[in-house]
Protein backbone atom coordinates (compact mmCIF):
# COMPACT_ATOMS: atom_id res chain seq x y z
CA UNK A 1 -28.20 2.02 -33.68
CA UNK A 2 -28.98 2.66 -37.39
CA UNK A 3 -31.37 1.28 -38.83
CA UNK A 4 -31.99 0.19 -42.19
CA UNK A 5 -35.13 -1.44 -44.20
CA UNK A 6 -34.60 -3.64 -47.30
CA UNK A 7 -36.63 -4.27 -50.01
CA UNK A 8 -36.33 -7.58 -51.71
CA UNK A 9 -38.67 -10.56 -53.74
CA UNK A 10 -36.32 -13.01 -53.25
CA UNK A 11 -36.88 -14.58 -49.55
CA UNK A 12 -32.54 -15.99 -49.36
CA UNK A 13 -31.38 -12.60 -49.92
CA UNK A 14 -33.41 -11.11 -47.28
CA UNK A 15 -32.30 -13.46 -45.21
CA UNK A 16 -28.75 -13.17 -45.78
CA UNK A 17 -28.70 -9.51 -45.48
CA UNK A 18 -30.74 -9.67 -42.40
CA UNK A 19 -28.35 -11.97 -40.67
CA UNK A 20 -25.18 -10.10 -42.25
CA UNK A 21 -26.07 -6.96 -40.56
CA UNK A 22 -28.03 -7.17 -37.51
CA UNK A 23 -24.47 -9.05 -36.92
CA UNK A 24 -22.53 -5.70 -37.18
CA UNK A 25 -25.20 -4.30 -35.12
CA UNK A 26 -27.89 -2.58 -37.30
CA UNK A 27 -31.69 -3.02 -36.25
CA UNK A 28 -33.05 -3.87 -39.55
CA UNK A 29 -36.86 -4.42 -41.42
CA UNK A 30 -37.60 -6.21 -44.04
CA UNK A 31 -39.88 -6.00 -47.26
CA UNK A 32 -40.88 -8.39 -49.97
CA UNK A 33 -42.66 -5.81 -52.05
CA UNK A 34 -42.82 -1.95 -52.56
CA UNK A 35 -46.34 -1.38 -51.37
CA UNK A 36 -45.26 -2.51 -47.81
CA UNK A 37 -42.44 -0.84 -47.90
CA UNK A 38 -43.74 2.14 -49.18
CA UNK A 39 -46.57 2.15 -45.76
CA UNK A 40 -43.91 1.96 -43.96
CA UNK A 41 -41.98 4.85 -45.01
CA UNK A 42 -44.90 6.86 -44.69
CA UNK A 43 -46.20 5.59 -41.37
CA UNK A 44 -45.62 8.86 -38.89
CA UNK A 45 -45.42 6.98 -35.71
CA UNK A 46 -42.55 4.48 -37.23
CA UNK A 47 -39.30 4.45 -35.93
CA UNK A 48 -36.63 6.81 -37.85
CA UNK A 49 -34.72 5.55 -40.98
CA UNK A 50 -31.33 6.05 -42.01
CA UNK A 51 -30.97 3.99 -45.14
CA UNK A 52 -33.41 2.32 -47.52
CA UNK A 53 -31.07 -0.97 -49.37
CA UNK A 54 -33.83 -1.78 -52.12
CA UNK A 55 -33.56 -4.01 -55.22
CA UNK A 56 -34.20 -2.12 -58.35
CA UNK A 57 -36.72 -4.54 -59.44
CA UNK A 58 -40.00 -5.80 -57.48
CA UNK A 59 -43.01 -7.53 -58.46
CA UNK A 60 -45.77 -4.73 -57.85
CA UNK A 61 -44.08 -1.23 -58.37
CA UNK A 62 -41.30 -0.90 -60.86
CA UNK A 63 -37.83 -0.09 -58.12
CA UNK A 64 -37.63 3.80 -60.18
CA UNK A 65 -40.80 4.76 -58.58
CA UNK A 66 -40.58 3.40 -55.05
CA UNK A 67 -37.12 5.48 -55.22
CA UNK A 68 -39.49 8.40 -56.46
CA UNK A 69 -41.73 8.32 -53.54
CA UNK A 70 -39.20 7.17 -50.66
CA UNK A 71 -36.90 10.30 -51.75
CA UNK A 72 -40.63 12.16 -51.19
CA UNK A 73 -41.43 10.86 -47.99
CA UNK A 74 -38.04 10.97 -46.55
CA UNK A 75 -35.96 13.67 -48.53
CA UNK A 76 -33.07 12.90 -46.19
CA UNK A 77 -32.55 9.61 -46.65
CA UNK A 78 -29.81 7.42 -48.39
CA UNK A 79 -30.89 5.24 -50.99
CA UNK A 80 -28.58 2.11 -52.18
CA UNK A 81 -29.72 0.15 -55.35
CA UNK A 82 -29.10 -3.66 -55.94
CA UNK A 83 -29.34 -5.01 -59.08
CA UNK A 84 -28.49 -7.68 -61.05
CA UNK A 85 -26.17 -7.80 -64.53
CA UNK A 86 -29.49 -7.28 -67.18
CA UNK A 87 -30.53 -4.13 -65.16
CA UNK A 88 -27.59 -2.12 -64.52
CA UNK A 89 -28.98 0.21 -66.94
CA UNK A 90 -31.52 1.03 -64.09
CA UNK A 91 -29.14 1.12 -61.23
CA UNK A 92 -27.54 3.74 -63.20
CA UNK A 93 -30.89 5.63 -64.01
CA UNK A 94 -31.53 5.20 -60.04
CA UNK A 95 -28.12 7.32 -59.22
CA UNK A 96 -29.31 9.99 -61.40
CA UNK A 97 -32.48 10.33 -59.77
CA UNK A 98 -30.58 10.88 -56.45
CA UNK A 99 -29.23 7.25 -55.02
CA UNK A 100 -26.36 7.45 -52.94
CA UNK A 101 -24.66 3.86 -54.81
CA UNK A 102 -25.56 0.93 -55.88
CA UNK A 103 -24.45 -2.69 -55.82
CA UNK A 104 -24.09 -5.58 -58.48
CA UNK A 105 -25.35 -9.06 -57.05
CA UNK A 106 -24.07 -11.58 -55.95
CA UNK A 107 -21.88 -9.11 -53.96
CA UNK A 108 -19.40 -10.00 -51.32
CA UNK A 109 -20.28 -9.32 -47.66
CA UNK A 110 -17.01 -6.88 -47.66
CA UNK A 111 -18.56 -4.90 -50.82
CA UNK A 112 -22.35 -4.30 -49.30
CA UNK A 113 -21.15 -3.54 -45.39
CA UNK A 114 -18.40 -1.30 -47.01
CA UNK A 115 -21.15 1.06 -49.57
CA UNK A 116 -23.84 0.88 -46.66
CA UNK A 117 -21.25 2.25 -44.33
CA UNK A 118 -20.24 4.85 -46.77
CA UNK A 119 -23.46 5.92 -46.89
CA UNK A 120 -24.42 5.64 -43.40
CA UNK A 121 -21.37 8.09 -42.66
CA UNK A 122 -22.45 10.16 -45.95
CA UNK A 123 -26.10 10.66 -44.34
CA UNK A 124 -24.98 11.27 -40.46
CA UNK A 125 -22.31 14.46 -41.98
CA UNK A 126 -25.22 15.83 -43.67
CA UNK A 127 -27.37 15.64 -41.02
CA UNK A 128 -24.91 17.06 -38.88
CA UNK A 129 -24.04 20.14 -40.94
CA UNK A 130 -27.72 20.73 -41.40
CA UNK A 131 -28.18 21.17 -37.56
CA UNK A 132 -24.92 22.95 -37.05
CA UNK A 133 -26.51 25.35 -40.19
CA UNK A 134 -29.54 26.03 -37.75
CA UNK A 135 -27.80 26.57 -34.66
CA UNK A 136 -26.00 29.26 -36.72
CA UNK A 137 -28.47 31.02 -37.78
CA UNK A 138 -30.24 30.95 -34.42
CA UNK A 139 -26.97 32.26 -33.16
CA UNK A 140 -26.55 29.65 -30.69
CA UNK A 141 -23.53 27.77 -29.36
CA UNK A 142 -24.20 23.76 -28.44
CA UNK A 143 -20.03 23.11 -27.84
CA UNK A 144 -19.51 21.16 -24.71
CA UNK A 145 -15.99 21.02 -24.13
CA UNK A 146 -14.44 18.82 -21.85
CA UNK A 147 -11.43 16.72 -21.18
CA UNK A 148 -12.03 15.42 -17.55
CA UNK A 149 -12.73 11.70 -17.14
CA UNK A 150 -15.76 12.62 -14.97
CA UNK A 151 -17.69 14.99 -17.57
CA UNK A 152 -16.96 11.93 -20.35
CA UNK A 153 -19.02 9.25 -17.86
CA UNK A 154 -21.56 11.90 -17.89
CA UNK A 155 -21.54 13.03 -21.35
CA UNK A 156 -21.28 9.32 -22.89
CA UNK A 157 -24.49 8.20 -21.16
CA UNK A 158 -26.59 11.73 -22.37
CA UNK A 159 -25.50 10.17 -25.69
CA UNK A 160 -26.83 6.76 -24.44
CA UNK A 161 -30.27 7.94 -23.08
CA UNK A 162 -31.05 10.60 -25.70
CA UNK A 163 -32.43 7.79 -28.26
CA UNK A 164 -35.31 6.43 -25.60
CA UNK A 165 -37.94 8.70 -25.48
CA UNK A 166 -37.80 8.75 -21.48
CA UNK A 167 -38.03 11.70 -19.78
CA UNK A 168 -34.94 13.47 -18.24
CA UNK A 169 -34.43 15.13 -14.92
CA UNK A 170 -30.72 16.58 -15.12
CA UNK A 171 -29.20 17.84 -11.76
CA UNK A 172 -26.05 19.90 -10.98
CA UNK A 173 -25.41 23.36 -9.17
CA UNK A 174 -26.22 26.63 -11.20
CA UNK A 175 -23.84 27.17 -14.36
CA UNK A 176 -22.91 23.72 -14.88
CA UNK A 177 -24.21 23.51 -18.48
CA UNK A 178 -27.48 21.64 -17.77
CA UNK A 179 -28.87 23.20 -21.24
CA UNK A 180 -26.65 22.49 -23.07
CA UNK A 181 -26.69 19.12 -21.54
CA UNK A 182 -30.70 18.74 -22.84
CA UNK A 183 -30.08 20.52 -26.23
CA UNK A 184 -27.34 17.41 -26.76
CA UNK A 185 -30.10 15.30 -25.55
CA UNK A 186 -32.62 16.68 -28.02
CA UNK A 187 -30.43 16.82 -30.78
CA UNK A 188 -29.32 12.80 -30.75
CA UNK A 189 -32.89 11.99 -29.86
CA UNK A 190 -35.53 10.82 -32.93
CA UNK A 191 -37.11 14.56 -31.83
CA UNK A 192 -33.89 16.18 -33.23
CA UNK A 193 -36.15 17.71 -36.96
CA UNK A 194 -39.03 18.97 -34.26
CA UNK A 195 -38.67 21.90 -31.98
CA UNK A 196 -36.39 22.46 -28.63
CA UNK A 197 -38.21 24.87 -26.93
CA UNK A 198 -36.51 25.89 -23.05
CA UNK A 199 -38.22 27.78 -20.30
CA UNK A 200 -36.52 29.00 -17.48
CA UNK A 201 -39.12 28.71 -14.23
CA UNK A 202 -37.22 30.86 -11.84
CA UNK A 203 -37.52 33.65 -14.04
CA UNK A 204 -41.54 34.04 -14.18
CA UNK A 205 -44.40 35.04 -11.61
CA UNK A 206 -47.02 31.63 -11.23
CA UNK A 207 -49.62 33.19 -13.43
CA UNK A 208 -46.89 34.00 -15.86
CA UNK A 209 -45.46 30.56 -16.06
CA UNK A 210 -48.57 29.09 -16.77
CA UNK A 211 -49.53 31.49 -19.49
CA UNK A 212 -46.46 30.79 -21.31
CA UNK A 213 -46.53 27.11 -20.49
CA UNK A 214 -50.17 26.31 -21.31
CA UNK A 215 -51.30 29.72 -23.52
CA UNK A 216 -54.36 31.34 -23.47
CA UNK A 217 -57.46 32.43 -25.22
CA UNK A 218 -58.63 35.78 -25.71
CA UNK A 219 -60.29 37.62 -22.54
CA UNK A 220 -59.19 34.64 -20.23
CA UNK A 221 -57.65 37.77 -17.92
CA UNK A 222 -57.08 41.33 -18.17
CA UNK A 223 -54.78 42.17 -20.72
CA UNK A 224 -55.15 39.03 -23.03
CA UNK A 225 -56.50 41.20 -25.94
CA UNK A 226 -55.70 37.88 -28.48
CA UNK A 227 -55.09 34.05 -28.47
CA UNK A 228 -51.76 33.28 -27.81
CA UNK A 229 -49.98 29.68 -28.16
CA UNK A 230 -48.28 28.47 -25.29
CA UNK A 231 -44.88 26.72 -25.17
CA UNK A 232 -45.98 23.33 -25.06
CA UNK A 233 -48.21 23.35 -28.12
CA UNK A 234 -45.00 25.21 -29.67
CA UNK A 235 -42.79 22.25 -28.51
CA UNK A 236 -45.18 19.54 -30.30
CA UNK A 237 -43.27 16.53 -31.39
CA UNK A 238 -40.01 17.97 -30.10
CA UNK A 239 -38.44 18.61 -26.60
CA UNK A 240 -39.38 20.82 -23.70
CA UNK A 241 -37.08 22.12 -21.14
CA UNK A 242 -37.72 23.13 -17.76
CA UNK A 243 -34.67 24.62 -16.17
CA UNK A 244 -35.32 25.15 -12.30
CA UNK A 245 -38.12 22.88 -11.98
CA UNK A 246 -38.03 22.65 -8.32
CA UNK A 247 -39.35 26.82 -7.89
CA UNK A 248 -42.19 25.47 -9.66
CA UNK A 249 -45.44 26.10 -7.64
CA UNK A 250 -47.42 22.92 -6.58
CA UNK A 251 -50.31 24.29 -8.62
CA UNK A 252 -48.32 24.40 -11.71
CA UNK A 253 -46.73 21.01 -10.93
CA UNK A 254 -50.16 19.42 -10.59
CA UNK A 255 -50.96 20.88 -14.71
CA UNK A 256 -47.37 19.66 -15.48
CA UNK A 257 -48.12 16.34 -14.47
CA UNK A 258 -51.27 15.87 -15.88
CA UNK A 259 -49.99 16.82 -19.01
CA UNK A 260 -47.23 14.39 -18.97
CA UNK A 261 -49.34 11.93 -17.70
CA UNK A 262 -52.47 12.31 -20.44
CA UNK A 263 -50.73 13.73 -23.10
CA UNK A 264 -53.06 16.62 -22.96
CA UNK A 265 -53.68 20.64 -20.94
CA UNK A 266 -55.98 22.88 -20.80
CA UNK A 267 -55.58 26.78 -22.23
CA UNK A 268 -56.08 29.43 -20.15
CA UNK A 269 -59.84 30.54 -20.73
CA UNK A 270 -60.91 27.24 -22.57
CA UNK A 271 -63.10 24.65 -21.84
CA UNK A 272 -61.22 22.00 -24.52
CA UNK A 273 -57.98 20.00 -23.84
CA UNK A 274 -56.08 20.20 -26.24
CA UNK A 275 -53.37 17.44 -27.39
CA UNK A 276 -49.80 17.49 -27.37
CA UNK A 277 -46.94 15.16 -27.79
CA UNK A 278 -43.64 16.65 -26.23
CA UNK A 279 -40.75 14.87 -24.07
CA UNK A 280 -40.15 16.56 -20.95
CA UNK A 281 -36.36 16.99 -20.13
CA UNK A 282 -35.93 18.90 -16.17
CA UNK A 283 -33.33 20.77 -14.92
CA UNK A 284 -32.73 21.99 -11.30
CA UNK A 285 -30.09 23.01 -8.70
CA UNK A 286 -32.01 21.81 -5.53
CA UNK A 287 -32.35 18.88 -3.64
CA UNK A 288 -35.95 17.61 -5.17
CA UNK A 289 -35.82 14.53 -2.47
CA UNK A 290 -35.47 17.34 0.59
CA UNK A 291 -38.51 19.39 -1.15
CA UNK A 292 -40.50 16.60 -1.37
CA UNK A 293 -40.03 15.36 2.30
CA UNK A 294 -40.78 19.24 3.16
CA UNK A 295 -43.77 19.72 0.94
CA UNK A 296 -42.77 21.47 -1.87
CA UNK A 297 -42.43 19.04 -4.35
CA UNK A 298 -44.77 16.53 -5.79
CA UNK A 299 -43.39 13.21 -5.33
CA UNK A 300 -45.43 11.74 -8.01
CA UNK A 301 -44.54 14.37 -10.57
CA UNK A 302 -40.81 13.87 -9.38
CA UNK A 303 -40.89 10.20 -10.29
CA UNK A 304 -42.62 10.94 -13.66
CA UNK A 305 -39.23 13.30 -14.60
CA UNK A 306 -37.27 11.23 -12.99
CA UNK A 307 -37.22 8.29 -15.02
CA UNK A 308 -33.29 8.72 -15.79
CA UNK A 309 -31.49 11.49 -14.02
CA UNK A 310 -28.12 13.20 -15.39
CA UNK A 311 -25.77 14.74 -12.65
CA UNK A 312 -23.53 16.97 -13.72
CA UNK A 313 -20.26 17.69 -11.23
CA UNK A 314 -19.43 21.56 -10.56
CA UNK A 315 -16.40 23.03 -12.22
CA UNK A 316 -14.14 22.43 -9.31
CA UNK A 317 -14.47 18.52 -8.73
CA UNK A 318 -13.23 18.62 -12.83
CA UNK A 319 -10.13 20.76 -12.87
CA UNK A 320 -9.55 19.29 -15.92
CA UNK A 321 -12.25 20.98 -17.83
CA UNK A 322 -10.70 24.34 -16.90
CA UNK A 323 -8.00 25.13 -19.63
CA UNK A 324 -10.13 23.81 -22.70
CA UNK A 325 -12.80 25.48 -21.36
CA UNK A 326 -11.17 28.55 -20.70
CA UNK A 327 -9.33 28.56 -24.16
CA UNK A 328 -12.97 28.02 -26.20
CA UNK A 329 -14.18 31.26 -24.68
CA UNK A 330 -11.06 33.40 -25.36
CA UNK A 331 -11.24 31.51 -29.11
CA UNK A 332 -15.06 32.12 -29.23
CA UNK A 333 -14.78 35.91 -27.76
CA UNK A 334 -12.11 37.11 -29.78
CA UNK A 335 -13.69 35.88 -32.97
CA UNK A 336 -16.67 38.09 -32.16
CA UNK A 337 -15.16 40.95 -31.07
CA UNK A 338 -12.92 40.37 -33.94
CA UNK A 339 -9.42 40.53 -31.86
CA UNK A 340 -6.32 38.67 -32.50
CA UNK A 341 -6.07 36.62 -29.11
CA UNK A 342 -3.52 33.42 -29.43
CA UNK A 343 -3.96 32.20 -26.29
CA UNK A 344 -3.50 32.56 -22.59
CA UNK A 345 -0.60 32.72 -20.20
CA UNK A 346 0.74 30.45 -18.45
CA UNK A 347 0.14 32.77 -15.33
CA UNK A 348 -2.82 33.26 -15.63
CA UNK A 349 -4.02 29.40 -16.19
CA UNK A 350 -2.22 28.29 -13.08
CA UNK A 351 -4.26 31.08 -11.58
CA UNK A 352 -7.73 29.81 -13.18
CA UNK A 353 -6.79 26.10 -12.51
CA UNK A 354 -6.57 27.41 -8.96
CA UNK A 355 -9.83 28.82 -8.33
CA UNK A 356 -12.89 27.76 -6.86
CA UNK A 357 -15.15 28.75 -9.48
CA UNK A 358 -18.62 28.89 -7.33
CA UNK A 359 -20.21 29.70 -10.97
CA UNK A 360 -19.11 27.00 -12.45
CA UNK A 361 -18.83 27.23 -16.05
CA UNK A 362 -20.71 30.29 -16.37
CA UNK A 363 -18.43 32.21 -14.22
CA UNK A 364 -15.88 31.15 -16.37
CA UNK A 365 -17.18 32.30 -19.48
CA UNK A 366 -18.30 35.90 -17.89
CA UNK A 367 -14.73 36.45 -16.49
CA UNK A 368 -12.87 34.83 -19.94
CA UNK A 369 -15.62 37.74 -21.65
CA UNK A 370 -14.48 40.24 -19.78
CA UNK A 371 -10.79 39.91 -19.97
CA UNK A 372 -10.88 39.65 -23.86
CA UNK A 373 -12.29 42.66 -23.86
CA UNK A 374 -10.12 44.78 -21.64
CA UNK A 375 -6.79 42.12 -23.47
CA UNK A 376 -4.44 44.84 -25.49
CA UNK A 377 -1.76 42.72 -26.41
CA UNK A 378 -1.97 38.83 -28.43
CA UNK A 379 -1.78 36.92 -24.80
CA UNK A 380 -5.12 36.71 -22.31
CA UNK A 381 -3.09 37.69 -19.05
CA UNK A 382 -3.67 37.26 -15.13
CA UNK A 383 -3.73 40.81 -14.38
CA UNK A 384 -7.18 40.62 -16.95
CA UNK A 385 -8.60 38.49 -14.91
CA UNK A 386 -10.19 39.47 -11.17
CA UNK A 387 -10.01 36.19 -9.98
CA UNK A 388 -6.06 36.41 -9.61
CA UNK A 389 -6.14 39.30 -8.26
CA UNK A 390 -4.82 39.30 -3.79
CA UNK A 391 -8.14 41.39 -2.96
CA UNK A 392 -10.56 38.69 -4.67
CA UNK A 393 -13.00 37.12 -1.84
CA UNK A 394 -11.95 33.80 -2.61
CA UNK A 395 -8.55 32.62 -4.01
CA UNK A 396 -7.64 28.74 -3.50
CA UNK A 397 -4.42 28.04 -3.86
CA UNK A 398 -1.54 26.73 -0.97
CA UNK A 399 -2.68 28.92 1.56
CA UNK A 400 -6.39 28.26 1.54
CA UNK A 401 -7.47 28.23 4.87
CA UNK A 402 -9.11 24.83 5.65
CA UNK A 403 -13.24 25.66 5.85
CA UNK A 404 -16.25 24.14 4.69
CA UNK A 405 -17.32 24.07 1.11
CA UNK A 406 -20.39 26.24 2.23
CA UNK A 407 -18.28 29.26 4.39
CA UNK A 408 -16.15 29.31 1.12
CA UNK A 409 -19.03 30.34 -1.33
CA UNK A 410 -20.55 32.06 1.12
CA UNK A 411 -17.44 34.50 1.80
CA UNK A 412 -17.34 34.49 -2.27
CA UNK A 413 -20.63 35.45 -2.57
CA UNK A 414 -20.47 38.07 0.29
CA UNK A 415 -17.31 39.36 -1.91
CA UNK A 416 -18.41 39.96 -5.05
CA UNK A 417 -21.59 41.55 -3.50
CA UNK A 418 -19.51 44.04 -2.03
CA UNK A 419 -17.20 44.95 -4.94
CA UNK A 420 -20.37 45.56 -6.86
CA UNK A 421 -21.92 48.22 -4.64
CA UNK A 422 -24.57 45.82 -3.55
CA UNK A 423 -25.40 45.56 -7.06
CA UNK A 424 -27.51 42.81 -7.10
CA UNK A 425 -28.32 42.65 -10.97
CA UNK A 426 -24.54 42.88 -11.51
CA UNK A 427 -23.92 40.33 -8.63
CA UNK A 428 -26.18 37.41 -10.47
CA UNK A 429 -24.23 38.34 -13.46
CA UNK A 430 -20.61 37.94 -12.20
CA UNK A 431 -21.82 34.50 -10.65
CA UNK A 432 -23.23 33.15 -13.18
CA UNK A 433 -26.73 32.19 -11.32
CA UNK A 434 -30.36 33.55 -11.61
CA UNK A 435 -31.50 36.87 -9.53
CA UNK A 436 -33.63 34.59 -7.87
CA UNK A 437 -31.02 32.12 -6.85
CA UNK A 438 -28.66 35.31 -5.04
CA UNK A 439 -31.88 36.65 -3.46
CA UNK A 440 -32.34 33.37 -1.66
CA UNK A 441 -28.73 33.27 -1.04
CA UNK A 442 -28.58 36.82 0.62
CA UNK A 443 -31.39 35.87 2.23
CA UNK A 444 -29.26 32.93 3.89
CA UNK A 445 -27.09 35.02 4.87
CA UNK A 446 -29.33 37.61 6.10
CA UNK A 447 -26.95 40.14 4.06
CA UNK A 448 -30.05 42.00 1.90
């Protein structure tokens, strides 16, 4: 909901604007003079703005200099002017000095919602491109495409929740796009100008975890030769995500949530808690509810996640997905490796719709890399792609023997183990899930 302060002396305009738009469902302040409006802007712990509608003359600061500061305090921001007919002279000094527009009183409701909108629209493109800038140059790529009627439910209330400042426990299996699921969260959250700093648990040793979640101070162990800032001080103000919360040791999960709890942690090697203001979004591919009831988990720190949970549904149960999915890699990998791919056959997208894909979305995007980079010709064919292929472990189609979800990925698993050499590094990678995640799995199967 956007929301928009206005600055006005005279009490029937404020009220008619007031009414006027909280009717086509802006939240919206109100201000009889500059100076209050001006505290506001500069309170830190306000609620975002999007537009400032401000008359261009008050009774205590002249309407040039509150545009002045506001433009200081909040660079971003769309200004709109009102004015009346003896001072269009400074509505039109006001638009030099940066103003978006301004508007002549008495104006019609269709005139003020139709600027406001304008500039509404004006500031959300720029804000927009500015992100899309950063991701750029960070080299990252936030697209989540999807077409499936399932993903939308899912994607529509991410959109929903991201304003709240709640935390966020997102659940799905391995290579469902859980990340990118939190970076949309962070992005369409009030956090979106602070950091989003990620942390993959699996992937660290307990003492390592902590150092990197908490930091240290210099001599707190062997090896620290110097301070070092850990990733929630780094996160400050923004978003930190924890993707596979649930290998998280109960020692760690007892610092996590006092941290979440007070607001504050401790440094390695110091004796002073230090502050820090971060929302916590979770990510994890187990069943949190079984490792509670078997010991592993911390119920309490669960619930504190937990306040809204995201499940996303593996790449099978949302066929749909498959072909735009499919076609933004080949797009995306042939624009990097600067090839002229148009598209893919129809072959071989029967054959992908077809699969399994025990990945998910990840395994997609390793096998779509591959084949663009073995593709000769202007078509992404079948024969590219090992998943069509008769000697792959797992094939659905007509013939698929009827067998439990579970024998399926296991004989998948077992498969592209094999192929590799017992590869294990090469395994993970083929998958699409963490080292840690096939070690556990081989382990099931008692195949290490």
């Amino acid at each position: 909901m956007p929301r928009i302060l206005i600055c006005d002396d005279e009490e029937g305009i404020l009220r008619y604007l007031s009414k006027l738009l909280k009717t086509q469902g802006y939240a919206v302040e109100t201000f009889d003079n500059g100076t209050a409006l001006l505290a506001r802007l500069s309170a830190a712990s306000a609620e975002p703005v999007d537009l400032l509608l401000q008359d261009v003359r008050l009774p205590d600061i002249n309407g040039i200099e509150i545009l002045k500061q506001a433009q200081q305090l909040k660079p971003a921001m769309p200004v709109v002017v009102m004015t009346a007919h003896g001072t269009v002279d400074d509505a039109v000094h006001a638009i030099r000095l940066g103003a978006y527009d301004y508007v002549m009183k008495p104006f019609p409701k269709e005139k003020i919602l139709g600027v406001l909108a304008k500039a509404l629209e004006h500031h959300r493109l720029a804000d927009e491109n500015q992100r899309l800038r950063q991701e750029l140059q960070r080299g990252e790529d936030t697209s989540i495409v999807f077409s499936s009627p399932r993903f939308r439910e899912v994607y529509d209330l991410t959109l929903q929740v991201a304003s709240s400042d709640a935390n966020i426990l997102i659940l799905g299996e391995s290579g469902t796009g859980k990340e990118l699921i939190a970076r949309t969260v962070h992005t369409n959250s009030g956090r979106r100008e602070r950091p989003f700093v990620s942390l993959n648990c699996a992937a660290l040793s307990d003492s390592l975890l902590e150092s990197q979640l908490f930091g240290h101070l210099r001599g707190a162990f062997t090896g620290a030769i110097m301070n070092q800032k850990g990733l929630l001080e780094e996160a400050d103000g923004g978003t930190l995500f924890l993707d596979e919360i649930g290998d998280v040791s109960p020692t760690v999960q007892a610092k996590l949530l006092r941290v979440i709890q007070e607001k504050e942690f401790m440094p390695i090697g110091s004796t002073k808690p230090s502050t820090v203001d971060v929302r916590f979004v979770a990510a994890t591919n187990r069943d949190l509810q079984l490792e509670i009831a078997e010991g592993r988990f911390r119920e309490d720190l669960y619930y504190r996640l937990n306040v809204i949970s995201l499940t996303l549904p593996p790449l099978r149960e949302r066929p749909e997905d498959i072909e735009p999915l499919a076609r933004h890699f080949v797009r995306r990998f042939a624009a990097r490796m600067k090839k002229e791919l148009h598209g893919i056959d129809p072959d071989a997208l029967l054959c992908m719709t077809r699969y399994h894909w025990p990945g998910n979305v990840r395994e997609l995007e390793n096998v779509i890399e591959r084949a663009v980079i073995l593709a000769q010709g202007n078509l992404l064919t079948s024969d590219l792609l090992p998943v069509c292929s008769r000697s792959t472990p797992l094939r659905v189609d007509e013939a698929t023997p009827l067998v439990s979800l579970e024998a399926l990925e296991r004989q998948h698993i077992l498969g592209v183990y094999k192929q590799t050499g017992f590869h294990k590094s090469k395994t993970a990678e083929i998958l699409g899930v963490s080292r840690k995640t096939l070690d556990r799995k081989l382990a099931e199967y008692q195949a290490q």
